[in-house]
PDB file of N, CA and C in Angstrom:
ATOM      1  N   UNK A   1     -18.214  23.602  -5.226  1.00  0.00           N
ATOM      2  CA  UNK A   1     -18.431  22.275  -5.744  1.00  0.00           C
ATOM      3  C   UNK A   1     -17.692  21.264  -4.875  1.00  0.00           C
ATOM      4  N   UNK A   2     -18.198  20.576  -3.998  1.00  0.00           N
ATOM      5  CA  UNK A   2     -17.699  19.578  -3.258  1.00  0.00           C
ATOM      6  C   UNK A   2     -17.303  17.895  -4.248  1.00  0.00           C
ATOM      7  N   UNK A   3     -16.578  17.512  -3.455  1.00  0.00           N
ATOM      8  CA  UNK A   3     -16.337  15.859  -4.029  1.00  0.00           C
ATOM      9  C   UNK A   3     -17.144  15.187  -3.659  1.00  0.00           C
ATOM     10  N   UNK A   4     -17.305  14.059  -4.802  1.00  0.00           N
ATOM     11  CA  UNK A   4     -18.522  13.197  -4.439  1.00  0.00           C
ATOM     12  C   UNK A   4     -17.251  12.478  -3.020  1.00  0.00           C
ATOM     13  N   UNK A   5     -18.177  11.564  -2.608  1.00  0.00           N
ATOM     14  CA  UNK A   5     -17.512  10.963  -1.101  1.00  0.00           C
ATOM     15  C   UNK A   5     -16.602   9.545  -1.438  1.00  0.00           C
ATOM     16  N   UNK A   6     -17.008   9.142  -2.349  1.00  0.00           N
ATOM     17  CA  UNK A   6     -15.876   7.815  -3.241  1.00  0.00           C
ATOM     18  C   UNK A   6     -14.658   8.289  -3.730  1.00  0.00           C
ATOM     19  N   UNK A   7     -14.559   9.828  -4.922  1.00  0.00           N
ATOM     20  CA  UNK A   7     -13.730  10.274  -5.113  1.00  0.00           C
ATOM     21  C   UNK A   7     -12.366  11.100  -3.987  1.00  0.00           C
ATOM     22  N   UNK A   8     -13.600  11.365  -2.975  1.00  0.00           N
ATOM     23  CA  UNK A   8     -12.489  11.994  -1.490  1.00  0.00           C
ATOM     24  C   UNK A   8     -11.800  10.806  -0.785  1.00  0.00           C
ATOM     25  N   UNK A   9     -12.733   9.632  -0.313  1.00  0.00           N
ATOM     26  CA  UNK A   9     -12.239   8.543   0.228  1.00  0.00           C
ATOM     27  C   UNK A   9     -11.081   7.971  -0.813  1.00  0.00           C
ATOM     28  N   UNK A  10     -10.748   7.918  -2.202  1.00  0.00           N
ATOM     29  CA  UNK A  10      -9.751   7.408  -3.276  1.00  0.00           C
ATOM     30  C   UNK A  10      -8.312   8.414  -3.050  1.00  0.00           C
ATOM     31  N   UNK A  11      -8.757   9.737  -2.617  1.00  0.00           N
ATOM     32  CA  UNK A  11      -7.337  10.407  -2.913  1.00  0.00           C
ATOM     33  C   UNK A  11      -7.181  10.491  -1.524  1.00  0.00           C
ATOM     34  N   UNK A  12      -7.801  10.069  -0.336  1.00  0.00           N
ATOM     35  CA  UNK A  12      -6.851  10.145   1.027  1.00  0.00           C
ATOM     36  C   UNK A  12      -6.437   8.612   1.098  1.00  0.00           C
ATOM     37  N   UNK A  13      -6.954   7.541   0.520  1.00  0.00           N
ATOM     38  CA  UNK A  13      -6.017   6.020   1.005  1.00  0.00           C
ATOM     39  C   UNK A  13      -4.987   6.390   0.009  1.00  0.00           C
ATOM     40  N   UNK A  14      -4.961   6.957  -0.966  1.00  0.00           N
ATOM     41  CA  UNK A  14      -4.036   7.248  -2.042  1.00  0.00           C
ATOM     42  C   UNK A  14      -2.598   7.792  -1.511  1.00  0.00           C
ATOM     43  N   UNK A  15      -3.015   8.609  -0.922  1.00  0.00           N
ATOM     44  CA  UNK A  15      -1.881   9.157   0.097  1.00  0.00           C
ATOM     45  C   UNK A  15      -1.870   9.366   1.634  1.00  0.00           C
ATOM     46  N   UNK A  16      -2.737   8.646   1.914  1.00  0.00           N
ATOM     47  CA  UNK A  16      -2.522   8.422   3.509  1.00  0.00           C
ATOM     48  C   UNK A  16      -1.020   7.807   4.063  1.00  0.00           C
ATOM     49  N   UNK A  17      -0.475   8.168   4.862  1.00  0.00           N
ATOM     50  CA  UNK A  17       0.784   8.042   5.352  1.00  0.00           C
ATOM     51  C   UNK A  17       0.652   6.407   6.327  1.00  0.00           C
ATOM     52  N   UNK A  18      -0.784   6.596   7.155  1.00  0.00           N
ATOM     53  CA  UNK A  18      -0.953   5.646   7.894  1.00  0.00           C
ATOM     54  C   UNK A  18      -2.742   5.203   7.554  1.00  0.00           C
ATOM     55  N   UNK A  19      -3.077   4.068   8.518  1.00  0.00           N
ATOM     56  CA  UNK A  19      -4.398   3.662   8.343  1.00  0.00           C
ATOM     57  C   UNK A  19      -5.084   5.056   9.158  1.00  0.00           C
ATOM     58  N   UNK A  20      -6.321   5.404   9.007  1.00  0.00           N
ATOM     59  CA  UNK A  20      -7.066   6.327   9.248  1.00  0.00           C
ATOM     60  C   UNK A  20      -6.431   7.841   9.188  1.00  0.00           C
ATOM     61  N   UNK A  21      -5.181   7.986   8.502  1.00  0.00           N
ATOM     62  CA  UNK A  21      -4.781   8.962   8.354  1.00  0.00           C
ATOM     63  C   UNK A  21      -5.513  10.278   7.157  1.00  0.00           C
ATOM     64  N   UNK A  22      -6.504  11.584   8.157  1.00  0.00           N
ATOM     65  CA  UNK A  22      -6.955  12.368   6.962  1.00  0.00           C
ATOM     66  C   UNK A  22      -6.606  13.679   7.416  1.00  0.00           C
ATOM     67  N   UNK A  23      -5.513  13.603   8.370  1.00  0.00           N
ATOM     68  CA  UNK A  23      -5.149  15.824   8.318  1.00  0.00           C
ATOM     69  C   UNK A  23      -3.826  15.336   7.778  1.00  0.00           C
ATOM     70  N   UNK A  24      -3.260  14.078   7.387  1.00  0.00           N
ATOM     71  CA  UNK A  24      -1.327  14.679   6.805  1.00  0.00           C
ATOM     72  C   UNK A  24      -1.576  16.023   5.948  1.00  0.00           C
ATOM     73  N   UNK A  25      -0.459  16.638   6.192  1.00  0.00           N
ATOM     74  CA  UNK A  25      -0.296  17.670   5.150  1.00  0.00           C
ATOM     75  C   UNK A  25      -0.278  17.343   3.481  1.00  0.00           C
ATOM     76  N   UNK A  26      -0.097  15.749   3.109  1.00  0.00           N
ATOM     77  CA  UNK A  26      -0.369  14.923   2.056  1.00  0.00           C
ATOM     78  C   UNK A  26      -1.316  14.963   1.828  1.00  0.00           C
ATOM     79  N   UNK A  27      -2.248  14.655   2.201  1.00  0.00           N
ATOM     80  CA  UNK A  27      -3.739  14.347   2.574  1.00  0.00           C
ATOM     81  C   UNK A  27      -4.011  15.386   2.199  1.00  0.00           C
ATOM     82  N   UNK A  28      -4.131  16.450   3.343  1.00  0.00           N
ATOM     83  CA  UNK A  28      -4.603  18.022   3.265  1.00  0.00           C
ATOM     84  C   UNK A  28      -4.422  18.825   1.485  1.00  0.00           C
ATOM     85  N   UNK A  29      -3.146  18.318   0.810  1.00  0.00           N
ATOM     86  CA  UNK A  29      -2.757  19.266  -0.743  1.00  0.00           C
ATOM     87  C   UNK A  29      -3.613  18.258  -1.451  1.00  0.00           C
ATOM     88  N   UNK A  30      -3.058  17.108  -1.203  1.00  0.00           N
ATOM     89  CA  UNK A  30      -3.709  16.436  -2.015  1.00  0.00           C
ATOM     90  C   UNK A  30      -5.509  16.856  -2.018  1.00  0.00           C
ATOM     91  N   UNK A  31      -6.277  16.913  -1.501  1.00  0.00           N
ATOM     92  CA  UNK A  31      -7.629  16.936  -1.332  1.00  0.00           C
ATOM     93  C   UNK A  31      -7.659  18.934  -2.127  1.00  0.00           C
ATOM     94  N   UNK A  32      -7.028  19.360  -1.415  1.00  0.00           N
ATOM     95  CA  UNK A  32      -6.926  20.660  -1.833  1.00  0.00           C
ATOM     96  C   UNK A  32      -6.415  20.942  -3.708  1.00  0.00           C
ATOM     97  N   UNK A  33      -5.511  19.720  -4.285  1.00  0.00           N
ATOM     98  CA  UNK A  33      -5.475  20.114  -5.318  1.00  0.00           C
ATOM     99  C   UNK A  33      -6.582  19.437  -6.535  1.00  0.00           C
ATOM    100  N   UNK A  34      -7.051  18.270  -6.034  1.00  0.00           N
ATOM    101  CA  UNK A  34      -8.297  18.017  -6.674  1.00  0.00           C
ATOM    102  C   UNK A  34      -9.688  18.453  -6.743  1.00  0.00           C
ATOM    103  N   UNK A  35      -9.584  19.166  -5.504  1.00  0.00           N
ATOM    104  CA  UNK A  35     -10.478  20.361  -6.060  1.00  0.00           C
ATOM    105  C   UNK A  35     -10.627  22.002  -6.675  1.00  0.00           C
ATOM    106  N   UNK A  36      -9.136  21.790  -6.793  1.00  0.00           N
ATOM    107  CA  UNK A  36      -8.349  23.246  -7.234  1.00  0.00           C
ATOM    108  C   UNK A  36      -8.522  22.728  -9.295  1.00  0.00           C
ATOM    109  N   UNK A  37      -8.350  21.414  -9.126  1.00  0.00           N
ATOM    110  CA  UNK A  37      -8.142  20.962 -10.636  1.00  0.00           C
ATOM    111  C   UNK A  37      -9.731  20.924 -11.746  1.00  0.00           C
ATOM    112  N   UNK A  38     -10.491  20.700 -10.363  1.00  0.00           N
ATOM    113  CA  UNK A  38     -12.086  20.630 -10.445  1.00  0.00           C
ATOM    114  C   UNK A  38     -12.550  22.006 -11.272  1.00  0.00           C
ATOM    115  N   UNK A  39     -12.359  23.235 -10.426  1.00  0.00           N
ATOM    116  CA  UNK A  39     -12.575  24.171 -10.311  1.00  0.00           C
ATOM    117  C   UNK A  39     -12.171  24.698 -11.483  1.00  0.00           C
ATOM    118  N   UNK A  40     -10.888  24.157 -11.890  1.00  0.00           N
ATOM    119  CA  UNK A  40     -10.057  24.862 -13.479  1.00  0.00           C
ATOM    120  C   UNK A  40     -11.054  24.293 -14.815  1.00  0.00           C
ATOM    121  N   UNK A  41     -11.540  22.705 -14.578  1.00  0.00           N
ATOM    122  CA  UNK A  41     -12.623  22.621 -15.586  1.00  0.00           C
ATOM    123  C   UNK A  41     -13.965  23.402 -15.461  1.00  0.00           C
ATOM    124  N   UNK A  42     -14.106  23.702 -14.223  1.00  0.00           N
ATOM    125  CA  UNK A  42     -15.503  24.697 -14.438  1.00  0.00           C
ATOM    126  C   UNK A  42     -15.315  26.028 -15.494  1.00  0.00           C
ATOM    127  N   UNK A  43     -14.117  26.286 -15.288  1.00  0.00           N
ATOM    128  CA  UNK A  43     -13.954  28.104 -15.335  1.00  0.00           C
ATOM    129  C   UNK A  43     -13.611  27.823 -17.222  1.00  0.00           C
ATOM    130  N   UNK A  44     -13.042  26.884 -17.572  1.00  0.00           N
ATOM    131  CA  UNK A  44     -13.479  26.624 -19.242  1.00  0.00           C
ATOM    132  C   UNK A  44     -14.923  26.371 -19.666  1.00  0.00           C
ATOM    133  N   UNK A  45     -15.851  26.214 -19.110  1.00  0.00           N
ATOM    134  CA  UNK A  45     -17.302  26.480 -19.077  1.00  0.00           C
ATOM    135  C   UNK A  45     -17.851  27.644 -18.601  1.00  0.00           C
ATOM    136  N   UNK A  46     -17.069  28.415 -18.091  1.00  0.00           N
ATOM    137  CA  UNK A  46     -17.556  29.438 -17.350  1.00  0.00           C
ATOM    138  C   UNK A  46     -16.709  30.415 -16.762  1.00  0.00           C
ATOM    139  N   UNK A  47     -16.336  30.798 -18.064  1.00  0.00           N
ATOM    140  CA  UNK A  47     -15.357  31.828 -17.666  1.00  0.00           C
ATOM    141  C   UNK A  47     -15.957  33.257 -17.133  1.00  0.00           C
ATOM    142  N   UNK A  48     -16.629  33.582 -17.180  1.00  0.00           N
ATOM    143  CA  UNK A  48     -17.182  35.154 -16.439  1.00  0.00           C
ATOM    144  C   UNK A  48     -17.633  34.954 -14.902  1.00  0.00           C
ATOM    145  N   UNK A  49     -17.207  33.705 -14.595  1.00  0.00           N
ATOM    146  CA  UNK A  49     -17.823  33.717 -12.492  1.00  0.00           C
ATOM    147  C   UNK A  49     -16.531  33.879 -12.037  1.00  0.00           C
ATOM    148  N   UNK A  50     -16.752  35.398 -11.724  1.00  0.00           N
ATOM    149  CA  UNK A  50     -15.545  35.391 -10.276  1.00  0.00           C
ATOM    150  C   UNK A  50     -15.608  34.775  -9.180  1.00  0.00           C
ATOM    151  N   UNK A  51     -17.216  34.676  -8.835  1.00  0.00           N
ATOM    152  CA  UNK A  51     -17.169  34.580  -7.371  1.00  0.00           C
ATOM    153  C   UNK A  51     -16.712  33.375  -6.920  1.00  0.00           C
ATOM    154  N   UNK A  52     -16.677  32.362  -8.153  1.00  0.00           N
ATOM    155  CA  UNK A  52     -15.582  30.788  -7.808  1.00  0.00           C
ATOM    156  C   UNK A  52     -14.170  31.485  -8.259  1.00  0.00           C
ATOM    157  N   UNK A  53     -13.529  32.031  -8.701  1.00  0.00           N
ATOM    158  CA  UNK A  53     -12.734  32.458  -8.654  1.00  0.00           C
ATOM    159  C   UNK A  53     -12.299  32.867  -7.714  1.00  0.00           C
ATOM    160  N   UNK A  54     -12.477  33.408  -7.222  1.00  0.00           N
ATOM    161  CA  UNK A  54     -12.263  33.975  -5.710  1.00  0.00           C
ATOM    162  C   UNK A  54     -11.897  32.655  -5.051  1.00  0.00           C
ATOM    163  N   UNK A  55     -12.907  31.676  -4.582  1.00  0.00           N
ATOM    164  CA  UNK A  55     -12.728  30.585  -4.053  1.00  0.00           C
ATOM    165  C   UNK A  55     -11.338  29.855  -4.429  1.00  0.00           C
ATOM    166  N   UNK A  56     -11.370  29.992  -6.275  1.00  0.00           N
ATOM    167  CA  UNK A  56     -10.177  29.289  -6.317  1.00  0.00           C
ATOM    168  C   UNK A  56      -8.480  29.720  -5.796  1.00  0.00           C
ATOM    169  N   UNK A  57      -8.672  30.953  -5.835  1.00  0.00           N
ATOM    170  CA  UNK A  57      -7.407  31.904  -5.344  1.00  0.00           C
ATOM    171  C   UNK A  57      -7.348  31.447  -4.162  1.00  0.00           C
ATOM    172  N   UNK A  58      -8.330  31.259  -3.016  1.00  0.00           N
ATOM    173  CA  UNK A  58      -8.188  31.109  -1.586  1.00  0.00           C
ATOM    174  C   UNK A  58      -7.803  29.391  -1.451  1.00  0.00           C
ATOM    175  N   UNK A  59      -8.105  28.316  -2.307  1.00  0.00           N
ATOM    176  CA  UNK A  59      -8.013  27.437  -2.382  1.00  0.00           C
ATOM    177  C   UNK A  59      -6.516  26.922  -2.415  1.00  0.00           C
ATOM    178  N   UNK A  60      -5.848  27.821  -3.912  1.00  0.00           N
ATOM    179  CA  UNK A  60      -4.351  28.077  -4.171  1.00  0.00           C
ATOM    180  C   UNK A  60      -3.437  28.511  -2.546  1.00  0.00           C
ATOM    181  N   UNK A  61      -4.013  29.714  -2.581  1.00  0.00           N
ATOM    182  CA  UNK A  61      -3.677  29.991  -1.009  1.00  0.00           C
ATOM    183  C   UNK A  61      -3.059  29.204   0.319  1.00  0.00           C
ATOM    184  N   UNK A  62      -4.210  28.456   0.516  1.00  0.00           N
ATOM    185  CA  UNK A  62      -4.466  27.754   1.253  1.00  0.00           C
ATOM    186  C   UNK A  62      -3.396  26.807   1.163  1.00  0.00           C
ATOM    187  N   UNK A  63      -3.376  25.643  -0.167  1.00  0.00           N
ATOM    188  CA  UNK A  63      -2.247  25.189  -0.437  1.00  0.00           C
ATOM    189  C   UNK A  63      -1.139  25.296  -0.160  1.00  0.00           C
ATOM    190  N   UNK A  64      -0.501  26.393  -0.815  1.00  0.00           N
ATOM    191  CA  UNK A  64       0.735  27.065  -0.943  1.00  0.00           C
ATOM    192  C   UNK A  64       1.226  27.170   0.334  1.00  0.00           C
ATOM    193  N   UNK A  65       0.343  27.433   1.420  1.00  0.00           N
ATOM    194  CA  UNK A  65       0.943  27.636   2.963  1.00  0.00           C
ATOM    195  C   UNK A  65       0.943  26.600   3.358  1.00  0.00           C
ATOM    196  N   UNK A  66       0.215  25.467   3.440  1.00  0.00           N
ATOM    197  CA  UNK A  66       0.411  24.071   3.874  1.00  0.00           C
ATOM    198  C   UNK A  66       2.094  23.599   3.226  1.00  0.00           C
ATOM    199  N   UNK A  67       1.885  23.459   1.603  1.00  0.00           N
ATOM    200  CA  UNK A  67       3.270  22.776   1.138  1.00  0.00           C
ATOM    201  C   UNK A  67       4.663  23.859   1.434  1.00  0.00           C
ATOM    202  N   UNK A  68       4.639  25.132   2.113  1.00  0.00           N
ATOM    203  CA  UNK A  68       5.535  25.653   2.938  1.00  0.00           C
ATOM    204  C   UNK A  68       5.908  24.901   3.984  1.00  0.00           C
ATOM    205  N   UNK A  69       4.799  24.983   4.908  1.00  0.00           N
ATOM    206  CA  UNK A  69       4.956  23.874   6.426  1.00  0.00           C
ATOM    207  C   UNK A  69       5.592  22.891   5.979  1.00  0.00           C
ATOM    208  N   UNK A  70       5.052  21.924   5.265  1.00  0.00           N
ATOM    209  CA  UNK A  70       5.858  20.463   4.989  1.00  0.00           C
ATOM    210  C   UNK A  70       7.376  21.045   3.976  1.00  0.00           C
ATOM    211  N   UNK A  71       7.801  22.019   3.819  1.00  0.00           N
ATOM    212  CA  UNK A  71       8.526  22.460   3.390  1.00  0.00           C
ATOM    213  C   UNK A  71       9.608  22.485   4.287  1.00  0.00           C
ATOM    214  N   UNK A  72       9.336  23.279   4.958  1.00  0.00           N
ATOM    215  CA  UNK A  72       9.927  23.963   6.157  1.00  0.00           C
ATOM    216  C   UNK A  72      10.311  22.485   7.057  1.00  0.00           C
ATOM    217  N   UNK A  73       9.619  21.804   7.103  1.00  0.00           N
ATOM    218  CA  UNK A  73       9.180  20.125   8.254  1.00  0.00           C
ATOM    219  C   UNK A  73       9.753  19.475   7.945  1.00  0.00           C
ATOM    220  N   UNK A  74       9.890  18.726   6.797  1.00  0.00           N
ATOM    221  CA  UNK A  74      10.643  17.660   5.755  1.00  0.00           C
ATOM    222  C   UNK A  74      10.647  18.002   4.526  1.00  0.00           C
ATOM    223  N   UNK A  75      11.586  18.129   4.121  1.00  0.00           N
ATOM    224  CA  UNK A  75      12.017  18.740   2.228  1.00  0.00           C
ATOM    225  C   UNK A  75      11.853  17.234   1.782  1.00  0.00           C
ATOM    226  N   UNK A  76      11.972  16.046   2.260  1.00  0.00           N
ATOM    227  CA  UNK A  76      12.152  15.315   1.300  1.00  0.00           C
ATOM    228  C   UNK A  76      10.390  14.847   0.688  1.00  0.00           C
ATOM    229  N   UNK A  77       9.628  14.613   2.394  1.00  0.00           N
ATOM    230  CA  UNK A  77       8.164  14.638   1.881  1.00  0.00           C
ATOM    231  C   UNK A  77       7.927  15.892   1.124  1.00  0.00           C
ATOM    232  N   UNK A  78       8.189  16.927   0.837  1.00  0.00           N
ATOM    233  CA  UNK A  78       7.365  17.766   0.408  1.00  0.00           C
ATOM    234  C   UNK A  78       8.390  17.636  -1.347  1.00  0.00           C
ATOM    235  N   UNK A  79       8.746  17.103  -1.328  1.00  0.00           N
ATOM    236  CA  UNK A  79       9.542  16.842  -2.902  1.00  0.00           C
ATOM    237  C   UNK A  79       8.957  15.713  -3.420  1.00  0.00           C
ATOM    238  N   UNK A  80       8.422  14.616  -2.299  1.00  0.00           N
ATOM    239  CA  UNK A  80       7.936  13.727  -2.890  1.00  0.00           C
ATOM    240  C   UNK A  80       6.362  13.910  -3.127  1.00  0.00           C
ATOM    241  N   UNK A  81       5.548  14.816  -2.255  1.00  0.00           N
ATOM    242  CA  UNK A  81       4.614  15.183  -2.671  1.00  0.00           C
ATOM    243  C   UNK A  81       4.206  15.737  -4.185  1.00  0.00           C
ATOM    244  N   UNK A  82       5.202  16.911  -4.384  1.00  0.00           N
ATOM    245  CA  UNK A  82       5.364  17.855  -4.829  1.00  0.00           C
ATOM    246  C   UNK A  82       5.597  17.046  -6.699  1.00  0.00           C
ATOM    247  N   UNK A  83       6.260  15.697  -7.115  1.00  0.00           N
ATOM    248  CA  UNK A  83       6.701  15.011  -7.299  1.00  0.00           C
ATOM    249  C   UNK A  83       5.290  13.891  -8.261  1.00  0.00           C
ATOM    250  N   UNK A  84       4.528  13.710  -6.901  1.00  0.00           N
ATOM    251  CA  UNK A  84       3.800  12.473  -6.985  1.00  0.00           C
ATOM    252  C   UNK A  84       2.412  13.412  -7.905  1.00  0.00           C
ATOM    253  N   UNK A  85       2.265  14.793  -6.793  1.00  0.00           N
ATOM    254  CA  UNK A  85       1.240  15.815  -7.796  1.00  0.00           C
ATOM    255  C   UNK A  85       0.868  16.147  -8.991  1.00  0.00           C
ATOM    256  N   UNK A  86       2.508  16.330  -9.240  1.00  0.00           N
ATOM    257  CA  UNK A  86       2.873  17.103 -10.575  1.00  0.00           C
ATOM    258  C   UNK A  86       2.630  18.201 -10.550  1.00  0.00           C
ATOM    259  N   UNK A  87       2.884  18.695  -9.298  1.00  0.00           N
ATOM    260  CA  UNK A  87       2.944  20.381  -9.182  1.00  0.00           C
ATOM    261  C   UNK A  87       4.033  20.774  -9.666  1.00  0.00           C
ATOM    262  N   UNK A  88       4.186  22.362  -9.851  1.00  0.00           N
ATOM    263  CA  UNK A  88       5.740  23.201 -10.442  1.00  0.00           C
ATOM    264  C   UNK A  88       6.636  22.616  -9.985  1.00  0.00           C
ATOM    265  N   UNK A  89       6.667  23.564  -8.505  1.00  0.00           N
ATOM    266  CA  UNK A  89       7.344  23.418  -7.396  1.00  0.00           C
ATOM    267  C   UNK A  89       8.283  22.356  -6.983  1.00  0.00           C
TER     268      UNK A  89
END
């Protein structure tokens, strides 16, 4: 399930660091957790599809190693990410 293109363009000026900024590692979770959040309302409609399941695990994945890097890079961006999300972490 992709983002419509209004909702993708809203969460990268949202957290874009700079003007035309769309690989920050901000950018990158951010985009990655709105469609991780997407995915959690499908699966209450539809709980018996693994095969988005799957997707969503690799999605989590995916994440989790990015907000390492910015981990590892700057603790303070990745607290303020981490922060602004409302992730665990």
């Amino acid at each position: 399930m992709a983002m419509d293109p209004e909702a993708k363009k809203a969460v990268i000026q949202e957290h874009a660091q700079h003007e035309g900024d769309t690989g920050s590692p901000e950018v990158q979770v951010a985009l990655l957790t709105a469609r991780i959040d997407d995915l959690t309302g499908h699966f209450k409609l539809h709980p018996k599809d693994f095969h988005s399941r799957t997707g969503l695990l690799k999605l989590v994945g995916r994440r989790r190693n990015i907000l390492n890097y910015l981990k590892g890079k700057n603790i303070q961006r990745y607290r303020a990410l981490i922060e602004k999300l409302g992730l665990r972490k």
